[in-house]
PDB file of N, CA and C in Angstrom:
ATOM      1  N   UNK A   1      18.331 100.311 -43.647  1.00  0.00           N
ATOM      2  CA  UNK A   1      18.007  99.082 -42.969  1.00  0.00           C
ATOM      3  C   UNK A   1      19.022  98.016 -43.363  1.00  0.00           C
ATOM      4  N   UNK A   2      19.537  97.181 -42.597  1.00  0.00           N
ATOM      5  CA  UNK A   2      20.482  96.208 -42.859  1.00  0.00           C
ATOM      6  C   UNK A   2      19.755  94.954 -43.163  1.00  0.00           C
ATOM      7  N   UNK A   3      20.360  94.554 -44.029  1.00  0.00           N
ATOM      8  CA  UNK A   3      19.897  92.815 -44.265  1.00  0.00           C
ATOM      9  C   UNK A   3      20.540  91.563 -43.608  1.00  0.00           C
ATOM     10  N   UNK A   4      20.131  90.878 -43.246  1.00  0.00           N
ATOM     11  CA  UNK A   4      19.941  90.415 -42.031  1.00  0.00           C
ATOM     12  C   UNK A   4      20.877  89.159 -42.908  1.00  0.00           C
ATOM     13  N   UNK A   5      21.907  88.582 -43.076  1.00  0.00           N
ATOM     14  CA  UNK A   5      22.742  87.679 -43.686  1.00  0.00           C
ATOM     15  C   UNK A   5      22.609  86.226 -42.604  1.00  0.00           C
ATOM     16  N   UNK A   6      21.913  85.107 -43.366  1.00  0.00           N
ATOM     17  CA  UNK A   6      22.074  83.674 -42.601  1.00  0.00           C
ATOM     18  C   UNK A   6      23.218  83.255 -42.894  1.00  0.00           C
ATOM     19  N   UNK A   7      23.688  82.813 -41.767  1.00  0.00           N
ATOM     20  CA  UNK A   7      24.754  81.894 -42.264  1.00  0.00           C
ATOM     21  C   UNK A   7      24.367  80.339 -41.118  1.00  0.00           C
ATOM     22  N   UNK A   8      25.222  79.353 -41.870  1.00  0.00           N
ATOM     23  CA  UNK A   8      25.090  77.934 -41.459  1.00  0.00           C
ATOM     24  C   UNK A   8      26.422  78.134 -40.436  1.00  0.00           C
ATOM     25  N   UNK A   9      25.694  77.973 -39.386  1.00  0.00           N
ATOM     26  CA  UNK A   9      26.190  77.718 -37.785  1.00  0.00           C
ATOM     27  C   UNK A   9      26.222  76.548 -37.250  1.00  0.00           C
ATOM     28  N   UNK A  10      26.830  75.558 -37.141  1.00  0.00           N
ATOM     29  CA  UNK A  10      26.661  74.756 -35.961  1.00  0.00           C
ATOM     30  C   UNK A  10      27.054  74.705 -34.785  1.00  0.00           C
ATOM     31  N   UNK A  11      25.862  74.338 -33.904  1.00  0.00           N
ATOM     32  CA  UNK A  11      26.786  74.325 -32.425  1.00  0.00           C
ATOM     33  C   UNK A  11      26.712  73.339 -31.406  1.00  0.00           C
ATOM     34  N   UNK A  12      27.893  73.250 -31.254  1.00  0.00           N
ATOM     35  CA  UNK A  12      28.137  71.512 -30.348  1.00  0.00           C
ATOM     36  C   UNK A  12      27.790  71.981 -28.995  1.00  0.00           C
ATOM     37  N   UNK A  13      26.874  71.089 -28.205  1.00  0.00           N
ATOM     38  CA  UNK A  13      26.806  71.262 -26.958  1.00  0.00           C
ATOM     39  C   UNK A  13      27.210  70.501 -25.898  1.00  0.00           C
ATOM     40  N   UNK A  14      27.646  70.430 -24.934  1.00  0.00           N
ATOM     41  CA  UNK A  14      28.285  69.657 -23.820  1.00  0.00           C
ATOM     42  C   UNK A  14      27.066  69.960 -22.946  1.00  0.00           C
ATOM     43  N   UNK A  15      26.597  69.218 -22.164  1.00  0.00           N
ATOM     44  CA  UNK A  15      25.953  69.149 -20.416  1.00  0.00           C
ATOM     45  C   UNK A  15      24.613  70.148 -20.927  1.00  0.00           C
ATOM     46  N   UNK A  16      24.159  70.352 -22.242  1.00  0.00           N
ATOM     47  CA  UNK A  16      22.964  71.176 -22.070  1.00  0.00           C
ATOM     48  C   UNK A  16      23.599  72.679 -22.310  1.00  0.00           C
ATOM     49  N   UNK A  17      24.727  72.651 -22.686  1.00  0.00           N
ATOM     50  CA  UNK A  17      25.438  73.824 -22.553  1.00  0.00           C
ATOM     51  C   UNK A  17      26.016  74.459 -24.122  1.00  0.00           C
ATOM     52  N   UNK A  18      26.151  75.221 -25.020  1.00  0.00           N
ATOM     53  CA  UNK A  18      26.261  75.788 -26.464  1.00  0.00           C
ATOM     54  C   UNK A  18      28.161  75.728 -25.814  1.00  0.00           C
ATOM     55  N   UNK A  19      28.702  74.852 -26.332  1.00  0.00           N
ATOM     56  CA  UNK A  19      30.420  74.571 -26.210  1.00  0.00           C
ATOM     57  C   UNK A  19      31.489  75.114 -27.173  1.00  0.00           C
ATOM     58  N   UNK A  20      30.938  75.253 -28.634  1.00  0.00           N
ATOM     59  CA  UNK A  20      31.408  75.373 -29.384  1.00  0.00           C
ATOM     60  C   UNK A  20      30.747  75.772 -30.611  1.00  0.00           C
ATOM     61  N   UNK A  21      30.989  76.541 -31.564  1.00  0.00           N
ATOM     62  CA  UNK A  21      30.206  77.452 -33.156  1.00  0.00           C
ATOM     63  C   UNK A  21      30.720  77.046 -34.739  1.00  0.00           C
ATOM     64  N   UNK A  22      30.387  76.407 -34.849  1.00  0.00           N
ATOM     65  CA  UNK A  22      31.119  75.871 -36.080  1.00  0.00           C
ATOM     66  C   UNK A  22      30.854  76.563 -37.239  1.00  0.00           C
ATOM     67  N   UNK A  23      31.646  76.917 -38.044  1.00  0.00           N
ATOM     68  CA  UNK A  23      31.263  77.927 -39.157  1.00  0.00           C
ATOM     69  C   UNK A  23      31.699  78.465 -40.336  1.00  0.00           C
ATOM     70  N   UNK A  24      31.418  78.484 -41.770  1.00  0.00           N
ATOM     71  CA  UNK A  24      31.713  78.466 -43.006  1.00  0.00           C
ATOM     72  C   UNK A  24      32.933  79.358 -42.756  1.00  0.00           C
ATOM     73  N   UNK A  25      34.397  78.675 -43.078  1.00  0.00           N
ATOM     74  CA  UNK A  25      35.553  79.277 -42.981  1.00  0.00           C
ATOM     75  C   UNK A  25      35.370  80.814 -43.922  1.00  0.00           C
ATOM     76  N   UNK A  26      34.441  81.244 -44.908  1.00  0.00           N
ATOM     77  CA  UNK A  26      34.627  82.702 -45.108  1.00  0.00           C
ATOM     78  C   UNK A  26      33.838  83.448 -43.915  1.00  0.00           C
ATOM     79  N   UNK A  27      32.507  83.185 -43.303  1.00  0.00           N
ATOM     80  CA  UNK A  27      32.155  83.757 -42.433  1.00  0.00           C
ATOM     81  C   UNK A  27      33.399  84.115 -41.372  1.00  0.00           C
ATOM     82  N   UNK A  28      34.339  82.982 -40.942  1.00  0.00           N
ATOM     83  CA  UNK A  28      35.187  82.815 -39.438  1.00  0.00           C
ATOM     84  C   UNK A  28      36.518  84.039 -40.113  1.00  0.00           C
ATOM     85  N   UNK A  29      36.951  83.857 -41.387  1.00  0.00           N
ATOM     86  CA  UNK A  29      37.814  84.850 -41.895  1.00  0.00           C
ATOM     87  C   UNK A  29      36.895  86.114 -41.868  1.00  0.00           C
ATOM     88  N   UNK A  30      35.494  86.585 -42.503  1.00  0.00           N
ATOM     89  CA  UNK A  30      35.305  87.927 -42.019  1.00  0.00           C
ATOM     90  C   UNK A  30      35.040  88.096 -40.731  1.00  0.00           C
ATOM     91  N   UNK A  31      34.852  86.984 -39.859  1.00  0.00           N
ATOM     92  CA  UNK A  31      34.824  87.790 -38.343  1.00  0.00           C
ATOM     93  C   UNK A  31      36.476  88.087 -37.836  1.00  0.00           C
ATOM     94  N   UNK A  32      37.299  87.582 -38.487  1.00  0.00           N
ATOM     95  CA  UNK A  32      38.943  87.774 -38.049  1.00  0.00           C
ATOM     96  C   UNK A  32      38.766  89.554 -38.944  1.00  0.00           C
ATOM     97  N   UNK A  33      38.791  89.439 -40.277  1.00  0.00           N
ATOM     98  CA  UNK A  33      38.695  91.087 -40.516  1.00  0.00           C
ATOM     99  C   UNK A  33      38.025  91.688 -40.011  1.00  0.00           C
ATOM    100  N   UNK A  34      36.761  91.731 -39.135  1.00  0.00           N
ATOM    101  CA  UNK A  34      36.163  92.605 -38.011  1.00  0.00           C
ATOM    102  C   UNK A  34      36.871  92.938 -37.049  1.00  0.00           C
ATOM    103  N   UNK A  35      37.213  91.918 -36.196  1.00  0.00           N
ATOM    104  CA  UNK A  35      37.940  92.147 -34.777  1.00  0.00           C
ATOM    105  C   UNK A  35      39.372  92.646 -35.816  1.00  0.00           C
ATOM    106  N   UNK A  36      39.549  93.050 -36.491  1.00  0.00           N
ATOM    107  CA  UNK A  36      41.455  93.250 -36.740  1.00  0.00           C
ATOM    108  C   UNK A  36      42.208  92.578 -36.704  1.00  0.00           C
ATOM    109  N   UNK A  37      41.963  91.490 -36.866  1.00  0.00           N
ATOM    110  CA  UNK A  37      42.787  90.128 -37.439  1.00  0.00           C
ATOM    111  C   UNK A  37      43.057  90.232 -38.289  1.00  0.00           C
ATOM    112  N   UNK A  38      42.693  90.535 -39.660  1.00  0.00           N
ATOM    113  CA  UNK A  38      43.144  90.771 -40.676  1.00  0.00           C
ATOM    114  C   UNK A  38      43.009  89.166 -41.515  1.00  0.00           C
ATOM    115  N   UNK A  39      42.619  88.098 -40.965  1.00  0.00           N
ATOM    116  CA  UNK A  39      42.180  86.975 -41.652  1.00  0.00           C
ATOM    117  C   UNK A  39      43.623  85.756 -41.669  1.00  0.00           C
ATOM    118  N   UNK A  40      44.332  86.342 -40.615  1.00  0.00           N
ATOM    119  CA  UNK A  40      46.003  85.707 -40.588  1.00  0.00           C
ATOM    120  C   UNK A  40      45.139  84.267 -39.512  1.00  0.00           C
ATOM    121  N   UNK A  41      46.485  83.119 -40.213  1.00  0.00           N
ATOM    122  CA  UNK A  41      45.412  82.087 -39.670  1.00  0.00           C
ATOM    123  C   UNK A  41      47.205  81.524 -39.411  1.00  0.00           C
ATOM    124  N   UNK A  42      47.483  81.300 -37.934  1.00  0.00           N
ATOM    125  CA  UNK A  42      48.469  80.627 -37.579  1.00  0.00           C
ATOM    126  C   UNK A  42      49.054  79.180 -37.917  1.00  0.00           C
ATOM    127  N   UNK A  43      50.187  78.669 -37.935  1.00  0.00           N
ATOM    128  CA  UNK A  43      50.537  77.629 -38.604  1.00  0.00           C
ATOM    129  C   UNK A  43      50.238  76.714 -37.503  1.00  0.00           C
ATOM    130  N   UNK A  44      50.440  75.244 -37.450  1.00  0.00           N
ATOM    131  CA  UNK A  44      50.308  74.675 -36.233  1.00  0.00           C
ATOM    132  C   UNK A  44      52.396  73.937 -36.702  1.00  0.00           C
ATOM    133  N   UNK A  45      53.118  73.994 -35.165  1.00  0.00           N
ATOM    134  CA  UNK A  45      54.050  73.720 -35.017  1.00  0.00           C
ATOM    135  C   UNK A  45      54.630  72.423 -35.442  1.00  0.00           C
ATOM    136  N   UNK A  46      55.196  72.360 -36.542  1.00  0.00           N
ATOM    137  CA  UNK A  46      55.763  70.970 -36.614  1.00  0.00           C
ATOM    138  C   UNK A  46      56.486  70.263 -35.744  1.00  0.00           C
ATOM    139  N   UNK A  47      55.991  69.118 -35.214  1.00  0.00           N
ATOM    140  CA  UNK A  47      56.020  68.112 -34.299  1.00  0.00           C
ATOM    141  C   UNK A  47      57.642  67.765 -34.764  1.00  0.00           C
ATOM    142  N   UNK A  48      57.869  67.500 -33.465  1.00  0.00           N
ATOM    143  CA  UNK A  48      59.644  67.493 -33.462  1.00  0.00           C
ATOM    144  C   UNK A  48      59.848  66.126 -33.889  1.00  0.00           C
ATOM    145  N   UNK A  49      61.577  66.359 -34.318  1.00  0.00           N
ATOM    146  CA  UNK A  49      61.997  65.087 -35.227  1.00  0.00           C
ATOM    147  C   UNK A  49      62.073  63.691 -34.303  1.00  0.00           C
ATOM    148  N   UNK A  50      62.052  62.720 -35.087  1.00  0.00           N
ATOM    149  CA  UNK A  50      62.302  61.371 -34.192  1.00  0.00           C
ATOM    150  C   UNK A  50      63.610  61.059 -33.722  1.00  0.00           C
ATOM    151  N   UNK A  51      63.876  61.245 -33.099  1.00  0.00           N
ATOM    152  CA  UNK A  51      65.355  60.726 -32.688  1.00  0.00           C
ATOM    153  C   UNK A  51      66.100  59.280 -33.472  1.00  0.00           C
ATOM    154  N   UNK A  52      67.394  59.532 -33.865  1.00  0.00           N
ATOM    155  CA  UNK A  52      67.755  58.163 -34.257  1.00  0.00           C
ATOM    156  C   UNK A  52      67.952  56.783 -33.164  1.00  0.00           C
ATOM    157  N   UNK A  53      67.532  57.203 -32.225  1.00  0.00           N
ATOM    158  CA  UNK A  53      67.234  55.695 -31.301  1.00  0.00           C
ATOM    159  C   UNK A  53      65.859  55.666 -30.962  1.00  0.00           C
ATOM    160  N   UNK A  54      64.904  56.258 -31.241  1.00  0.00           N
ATOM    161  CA  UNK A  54      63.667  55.944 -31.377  1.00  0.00           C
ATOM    162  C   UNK A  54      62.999  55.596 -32.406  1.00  0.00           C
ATOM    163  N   UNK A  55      63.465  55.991 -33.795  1.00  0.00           N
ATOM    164  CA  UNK A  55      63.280  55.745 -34.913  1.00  0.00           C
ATOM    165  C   UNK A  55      63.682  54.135 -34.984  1.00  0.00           C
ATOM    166  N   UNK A  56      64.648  53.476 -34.210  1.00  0.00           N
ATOM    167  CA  UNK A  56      65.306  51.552 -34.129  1.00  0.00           C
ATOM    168  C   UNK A  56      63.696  51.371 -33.206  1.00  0.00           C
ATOM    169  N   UNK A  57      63.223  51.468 -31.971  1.00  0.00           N
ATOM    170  CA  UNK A  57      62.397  51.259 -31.764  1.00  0.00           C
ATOM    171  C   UNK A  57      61.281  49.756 -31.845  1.00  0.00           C
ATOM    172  N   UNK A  58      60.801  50.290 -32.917  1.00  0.00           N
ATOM    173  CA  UNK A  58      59.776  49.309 -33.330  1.00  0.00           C
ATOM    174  C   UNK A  58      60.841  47.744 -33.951  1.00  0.00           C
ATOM    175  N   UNK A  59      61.987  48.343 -34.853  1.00  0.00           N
ATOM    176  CA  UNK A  59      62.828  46.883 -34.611  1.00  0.00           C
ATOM    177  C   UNK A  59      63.047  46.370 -34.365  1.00  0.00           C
ATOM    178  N   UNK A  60      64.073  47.072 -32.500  1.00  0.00           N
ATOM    179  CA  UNK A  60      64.253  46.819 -31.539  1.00  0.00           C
ATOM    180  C   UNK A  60      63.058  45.731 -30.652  1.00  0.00           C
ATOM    181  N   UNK A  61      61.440  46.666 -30.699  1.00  0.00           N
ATOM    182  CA  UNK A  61      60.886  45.445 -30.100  1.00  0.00           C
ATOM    183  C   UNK A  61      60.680  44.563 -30.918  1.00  0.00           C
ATOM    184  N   UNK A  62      60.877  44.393 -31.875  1.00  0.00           N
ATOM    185  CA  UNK A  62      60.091  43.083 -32.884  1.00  0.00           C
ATOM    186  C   UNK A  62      61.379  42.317 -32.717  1.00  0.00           C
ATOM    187  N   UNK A  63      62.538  42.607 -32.916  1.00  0.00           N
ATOM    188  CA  UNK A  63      63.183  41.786 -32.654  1.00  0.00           C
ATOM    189  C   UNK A  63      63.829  40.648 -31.149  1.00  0.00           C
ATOM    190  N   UNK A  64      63.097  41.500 -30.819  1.00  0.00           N
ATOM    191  CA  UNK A  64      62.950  40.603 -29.096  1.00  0.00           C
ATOM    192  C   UNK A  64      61.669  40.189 -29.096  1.00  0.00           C
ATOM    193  N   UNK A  65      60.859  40.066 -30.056  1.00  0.00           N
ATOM    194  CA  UNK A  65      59.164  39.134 -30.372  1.00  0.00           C
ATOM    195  C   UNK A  65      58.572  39.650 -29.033  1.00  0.00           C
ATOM    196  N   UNK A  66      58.662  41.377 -29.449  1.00  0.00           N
ATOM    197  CA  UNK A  66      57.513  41.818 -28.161  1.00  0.00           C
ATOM    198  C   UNK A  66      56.305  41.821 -28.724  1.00  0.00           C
ATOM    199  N   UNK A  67      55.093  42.356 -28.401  1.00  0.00           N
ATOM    200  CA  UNK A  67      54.154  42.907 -29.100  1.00  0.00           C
ATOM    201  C   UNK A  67      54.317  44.132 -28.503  1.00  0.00           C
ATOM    202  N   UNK A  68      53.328  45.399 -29.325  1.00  0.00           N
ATOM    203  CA  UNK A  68      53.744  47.120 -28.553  1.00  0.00           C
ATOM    204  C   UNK A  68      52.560  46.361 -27.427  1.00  0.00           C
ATOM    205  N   UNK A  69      51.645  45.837 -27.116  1.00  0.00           N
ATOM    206  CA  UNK A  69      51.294  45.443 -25.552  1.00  0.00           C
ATOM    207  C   UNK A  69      52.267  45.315 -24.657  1.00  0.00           C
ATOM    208  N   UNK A  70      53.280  44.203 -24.743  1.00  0.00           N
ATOM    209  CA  UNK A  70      54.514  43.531 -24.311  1.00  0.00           C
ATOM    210  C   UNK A  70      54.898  44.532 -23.682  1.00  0.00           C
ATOM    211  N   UNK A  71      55.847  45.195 -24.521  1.00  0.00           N
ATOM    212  CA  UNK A  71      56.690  46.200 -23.984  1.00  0.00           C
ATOM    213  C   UNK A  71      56.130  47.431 -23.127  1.00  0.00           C
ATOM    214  N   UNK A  72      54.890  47.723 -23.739  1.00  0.00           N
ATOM    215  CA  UNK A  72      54.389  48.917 -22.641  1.00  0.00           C
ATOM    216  C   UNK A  72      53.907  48.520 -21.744  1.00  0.00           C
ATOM    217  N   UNK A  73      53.483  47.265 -21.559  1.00  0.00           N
ATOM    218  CA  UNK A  73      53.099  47.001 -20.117  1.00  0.00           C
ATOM    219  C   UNK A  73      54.362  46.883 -19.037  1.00  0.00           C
ATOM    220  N   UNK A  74      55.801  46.134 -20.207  1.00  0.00           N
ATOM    221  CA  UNK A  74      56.712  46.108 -19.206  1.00  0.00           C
ATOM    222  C   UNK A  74      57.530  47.475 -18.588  1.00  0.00           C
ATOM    223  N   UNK A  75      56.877  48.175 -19.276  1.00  0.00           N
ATOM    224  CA  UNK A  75      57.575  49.592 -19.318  1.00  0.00           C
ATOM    225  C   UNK A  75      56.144  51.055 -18.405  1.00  0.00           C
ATOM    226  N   UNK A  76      55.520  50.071 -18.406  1.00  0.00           N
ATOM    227  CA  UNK A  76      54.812  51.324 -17.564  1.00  0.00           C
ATOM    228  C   UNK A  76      53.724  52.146 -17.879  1.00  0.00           C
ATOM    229  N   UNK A  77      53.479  51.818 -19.475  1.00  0.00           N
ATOM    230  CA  UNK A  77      52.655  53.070 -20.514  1.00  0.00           C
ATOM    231  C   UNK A  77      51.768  52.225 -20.997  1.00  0.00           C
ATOM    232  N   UNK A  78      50.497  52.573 -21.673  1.00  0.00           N
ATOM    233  CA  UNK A  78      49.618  52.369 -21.780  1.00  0.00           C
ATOM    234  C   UNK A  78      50.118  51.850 -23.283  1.00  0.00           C
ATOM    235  N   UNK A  79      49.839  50.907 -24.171  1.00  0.00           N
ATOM    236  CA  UNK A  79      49.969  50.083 -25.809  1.00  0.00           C
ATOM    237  C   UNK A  79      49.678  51.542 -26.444  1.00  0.00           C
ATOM    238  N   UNK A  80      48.510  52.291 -26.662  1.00  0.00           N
ATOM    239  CA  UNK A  80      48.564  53.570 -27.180  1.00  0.00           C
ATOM    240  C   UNK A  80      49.875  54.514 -27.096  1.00  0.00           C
ATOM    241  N   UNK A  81      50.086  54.830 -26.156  1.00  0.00           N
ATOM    242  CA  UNK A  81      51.134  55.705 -26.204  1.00  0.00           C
ATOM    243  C   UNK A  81      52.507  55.007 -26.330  1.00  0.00           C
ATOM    244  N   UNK A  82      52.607  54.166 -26.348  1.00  0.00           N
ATOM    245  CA  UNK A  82      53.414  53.242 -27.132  1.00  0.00           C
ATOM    246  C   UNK A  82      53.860  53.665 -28.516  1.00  0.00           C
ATOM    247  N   UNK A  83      52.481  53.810 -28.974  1.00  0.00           N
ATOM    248  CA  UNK A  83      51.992  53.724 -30.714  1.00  0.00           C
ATOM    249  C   UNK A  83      52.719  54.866 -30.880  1.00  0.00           C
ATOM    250  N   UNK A  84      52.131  55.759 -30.037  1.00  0.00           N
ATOM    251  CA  UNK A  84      52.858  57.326 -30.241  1.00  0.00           C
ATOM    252  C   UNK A  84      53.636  57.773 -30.623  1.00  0.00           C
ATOM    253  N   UNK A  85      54.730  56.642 -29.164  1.00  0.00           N
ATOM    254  CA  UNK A  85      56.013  57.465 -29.464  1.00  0.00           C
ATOM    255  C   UNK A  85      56.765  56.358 -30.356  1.00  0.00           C
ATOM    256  N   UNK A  86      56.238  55.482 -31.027  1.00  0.00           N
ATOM    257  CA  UNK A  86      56.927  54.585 -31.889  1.00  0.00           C
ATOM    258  C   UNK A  86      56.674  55.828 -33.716  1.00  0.00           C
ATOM    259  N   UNK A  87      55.784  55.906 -33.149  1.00  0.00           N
ATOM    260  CA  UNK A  87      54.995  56.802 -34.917  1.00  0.00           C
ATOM    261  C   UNK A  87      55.935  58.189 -34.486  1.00  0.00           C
ATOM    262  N   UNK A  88      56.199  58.533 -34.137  1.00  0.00           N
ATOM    263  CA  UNK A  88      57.132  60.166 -33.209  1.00  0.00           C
ATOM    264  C   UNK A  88      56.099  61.081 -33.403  1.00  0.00           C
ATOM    265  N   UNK A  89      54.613  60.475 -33.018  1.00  0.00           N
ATOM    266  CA  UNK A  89      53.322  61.405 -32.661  1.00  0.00           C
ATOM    267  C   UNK A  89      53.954  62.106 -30.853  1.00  0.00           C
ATOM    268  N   UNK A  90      54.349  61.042 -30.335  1.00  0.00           N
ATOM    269  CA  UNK A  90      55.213  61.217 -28.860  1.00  0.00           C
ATOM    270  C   UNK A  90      56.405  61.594 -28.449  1.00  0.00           C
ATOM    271  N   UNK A  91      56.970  62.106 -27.685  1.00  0.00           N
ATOM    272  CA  UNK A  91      58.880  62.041 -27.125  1.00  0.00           C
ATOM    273  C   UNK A  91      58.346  61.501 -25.776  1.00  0.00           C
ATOM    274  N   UNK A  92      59.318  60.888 -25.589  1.00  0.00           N
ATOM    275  CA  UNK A  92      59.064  59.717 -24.492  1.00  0.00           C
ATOM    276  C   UNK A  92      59.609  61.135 -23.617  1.00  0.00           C
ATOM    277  N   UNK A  93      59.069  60.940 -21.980  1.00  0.00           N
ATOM    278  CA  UNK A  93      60.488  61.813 -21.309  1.00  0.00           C
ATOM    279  C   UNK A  93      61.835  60.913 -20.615  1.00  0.00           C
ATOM    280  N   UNK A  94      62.646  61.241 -20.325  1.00  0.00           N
ATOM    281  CA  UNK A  94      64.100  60.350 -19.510  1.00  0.00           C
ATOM    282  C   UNK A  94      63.338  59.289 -18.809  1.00  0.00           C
ATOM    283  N   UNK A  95      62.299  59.163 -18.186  1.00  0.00           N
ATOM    284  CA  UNK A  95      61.948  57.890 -17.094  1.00  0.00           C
ATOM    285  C   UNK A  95      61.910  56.991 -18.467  1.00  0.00           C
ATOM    286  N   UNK A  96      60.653  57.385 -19.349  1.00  0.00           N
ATOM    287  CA  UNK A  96      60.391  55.928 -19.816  1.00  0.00           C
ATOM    288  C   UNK A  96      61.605  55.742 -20.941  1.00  0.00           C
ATOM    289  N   UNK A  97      62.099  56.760 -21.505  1.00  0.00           N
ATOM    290  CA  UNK A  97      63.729  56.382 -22.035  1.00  0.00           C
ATOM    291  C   UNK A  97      64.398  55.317 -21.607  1.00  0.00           C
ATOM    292  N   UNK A  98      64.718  55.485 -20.012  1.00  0.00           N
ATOM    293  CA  UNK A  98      65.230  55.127 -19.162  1.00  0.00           C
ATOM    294  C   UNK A  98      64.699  53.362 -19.036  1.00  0.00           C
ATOM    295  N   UNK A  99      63.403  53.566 -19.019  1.00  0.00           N
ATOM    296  CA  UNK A  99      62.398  52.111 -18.420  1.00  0.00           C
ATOM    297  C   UNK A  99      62.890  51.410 -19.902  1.00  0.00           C
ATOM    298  N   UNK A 100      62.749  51.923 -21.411  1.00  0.00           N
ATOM    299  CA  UNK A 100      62.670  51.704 -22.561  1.00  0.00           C
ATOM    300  C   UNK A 100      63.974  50.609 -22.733  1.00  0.00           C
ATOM    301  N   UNK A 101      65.000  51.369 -22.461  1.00  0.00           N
ATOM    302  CA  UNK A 101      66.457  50.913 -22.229  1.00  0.00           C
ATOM    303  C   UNK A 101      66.821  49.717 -21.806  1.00  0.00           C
ATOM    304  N   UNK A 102      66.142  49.768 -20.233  1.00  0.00           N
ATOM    305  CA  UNK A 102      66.341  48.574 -19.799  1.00  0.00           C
ATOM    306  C   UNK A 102      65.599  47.410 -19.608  1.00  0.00           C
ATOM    307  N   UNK A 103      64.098  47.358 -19.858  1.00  0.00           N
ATOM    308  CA  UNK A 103      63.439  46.679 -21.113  1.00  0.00           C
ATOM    309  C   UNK A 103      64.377  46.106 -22.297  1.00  0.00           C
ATOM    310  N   UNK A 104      64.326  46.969 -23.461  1.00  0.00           N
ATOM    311  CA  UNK A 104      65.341  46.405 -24.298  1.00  0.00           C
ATOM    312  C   UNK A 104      66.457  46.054 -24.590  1.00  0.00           C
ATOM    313  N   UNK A 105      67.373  46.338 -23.044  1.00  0.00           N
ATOM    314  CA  UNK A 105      68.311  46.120 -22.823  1.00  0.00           C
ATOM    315  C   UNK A 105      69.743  46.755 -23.867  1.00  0.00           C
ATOM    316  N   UNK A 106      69.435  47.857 -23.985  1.00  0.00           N
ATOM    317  CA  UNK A 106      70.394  48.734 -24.461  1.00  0.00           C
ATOM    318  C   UNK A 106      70.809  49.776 -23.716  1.00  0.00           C
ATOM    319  N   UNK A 107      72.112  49.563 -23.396  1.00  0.00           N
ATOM    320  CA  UNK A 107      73.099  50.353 -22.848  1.00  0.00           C
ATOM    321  C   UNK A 107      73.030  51.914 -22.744  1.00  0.00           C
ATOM    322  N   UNK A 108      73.601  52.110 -24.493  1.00  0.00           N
ATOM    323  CA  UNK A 108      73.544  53.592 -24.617  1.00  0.00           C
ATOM    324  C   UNK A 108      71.992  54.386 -24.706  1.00  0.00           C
ATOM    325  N   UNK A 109      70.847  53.481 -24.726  1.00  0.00           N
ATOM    326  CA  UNK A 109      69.997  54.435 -24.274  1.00  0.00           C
ATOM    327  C   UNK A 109      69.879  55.046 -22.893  1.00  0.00           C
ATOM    328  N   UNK A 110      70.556  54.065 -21.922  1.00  0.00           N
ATOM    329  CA  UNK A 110      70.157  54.825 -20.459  1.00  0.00           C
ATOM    330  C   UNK A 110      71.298  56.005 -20.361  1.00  0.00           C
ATOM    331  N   UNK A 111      72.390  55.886 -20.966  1.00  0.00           N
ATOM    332  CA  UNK A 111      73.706  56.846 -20.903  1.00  0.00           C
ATOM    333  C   UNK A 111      72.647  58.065 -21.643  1.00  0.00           C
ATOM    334  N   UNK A 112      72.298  57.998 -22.399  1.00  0.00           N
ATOM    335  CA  UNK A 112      71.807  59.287 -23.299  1.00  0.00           C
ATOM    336  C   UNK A 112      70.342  60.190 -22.357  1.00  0.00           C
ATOM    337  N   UNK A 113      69.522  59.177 -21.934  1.00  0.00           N
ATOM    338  CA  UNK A 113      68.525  60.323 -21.056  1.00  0.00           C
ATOM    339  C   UNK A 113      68.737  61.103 -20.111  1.00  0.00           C
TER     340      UNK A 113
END
């Protein structure tokens, strides 16, 4: 006869609906050695470097007495994602490079996107 092992489960529900199982990381490692996982737990990708003209950035606007409101409104993006790509949580793509540039009125950023 098998013994019947509790374990502490939680489970998040959305709309009335079981969404998600939350669960004591040795339980979630022996269910990886069940299925043949072997208990290998993937890295998460280090977030790419800041560029050295995004890294001037936050200078750049302070020194034209923007606020990050200021500039992302003049630029198109929401003050959050602003934050983003000032912290290099973000990479801007070529438009707002582009918008960024001529906003702050630097040259070699629009040559570079």
């Amino acid at each position: 006869m098998h013994e019947k092992k509790s374990t502490n489960v939680q489970v998040i529900m959305r709309d009335g609906e079981a969404e998600y199982a939350v669960l004591p990381w040795a339980d979630y490692q022996a269910l990886l050695r069940a299925a043949g996982q072997g208990g290998e737990v993937l890295e998460r990708p280090a977030p790419p470097a800041v560029t050295p003209i995004l890294a001037e950035l936050v200078a750049l606007r302070e020194a034209q007495n923007m606020s990050q409101e200021q500039l992302a409104r003049a630029v198109g993006i929401s003050p959050s994602y602003l934050g983003m790509i000032e912290t290099g949580e973000r990479q801007p793509d070529s438009a707002i490079r582009r918008a960024l540039a001529r906003v702050l009125g630097i040259a070699e950023w629009e040559e570079d996107s």
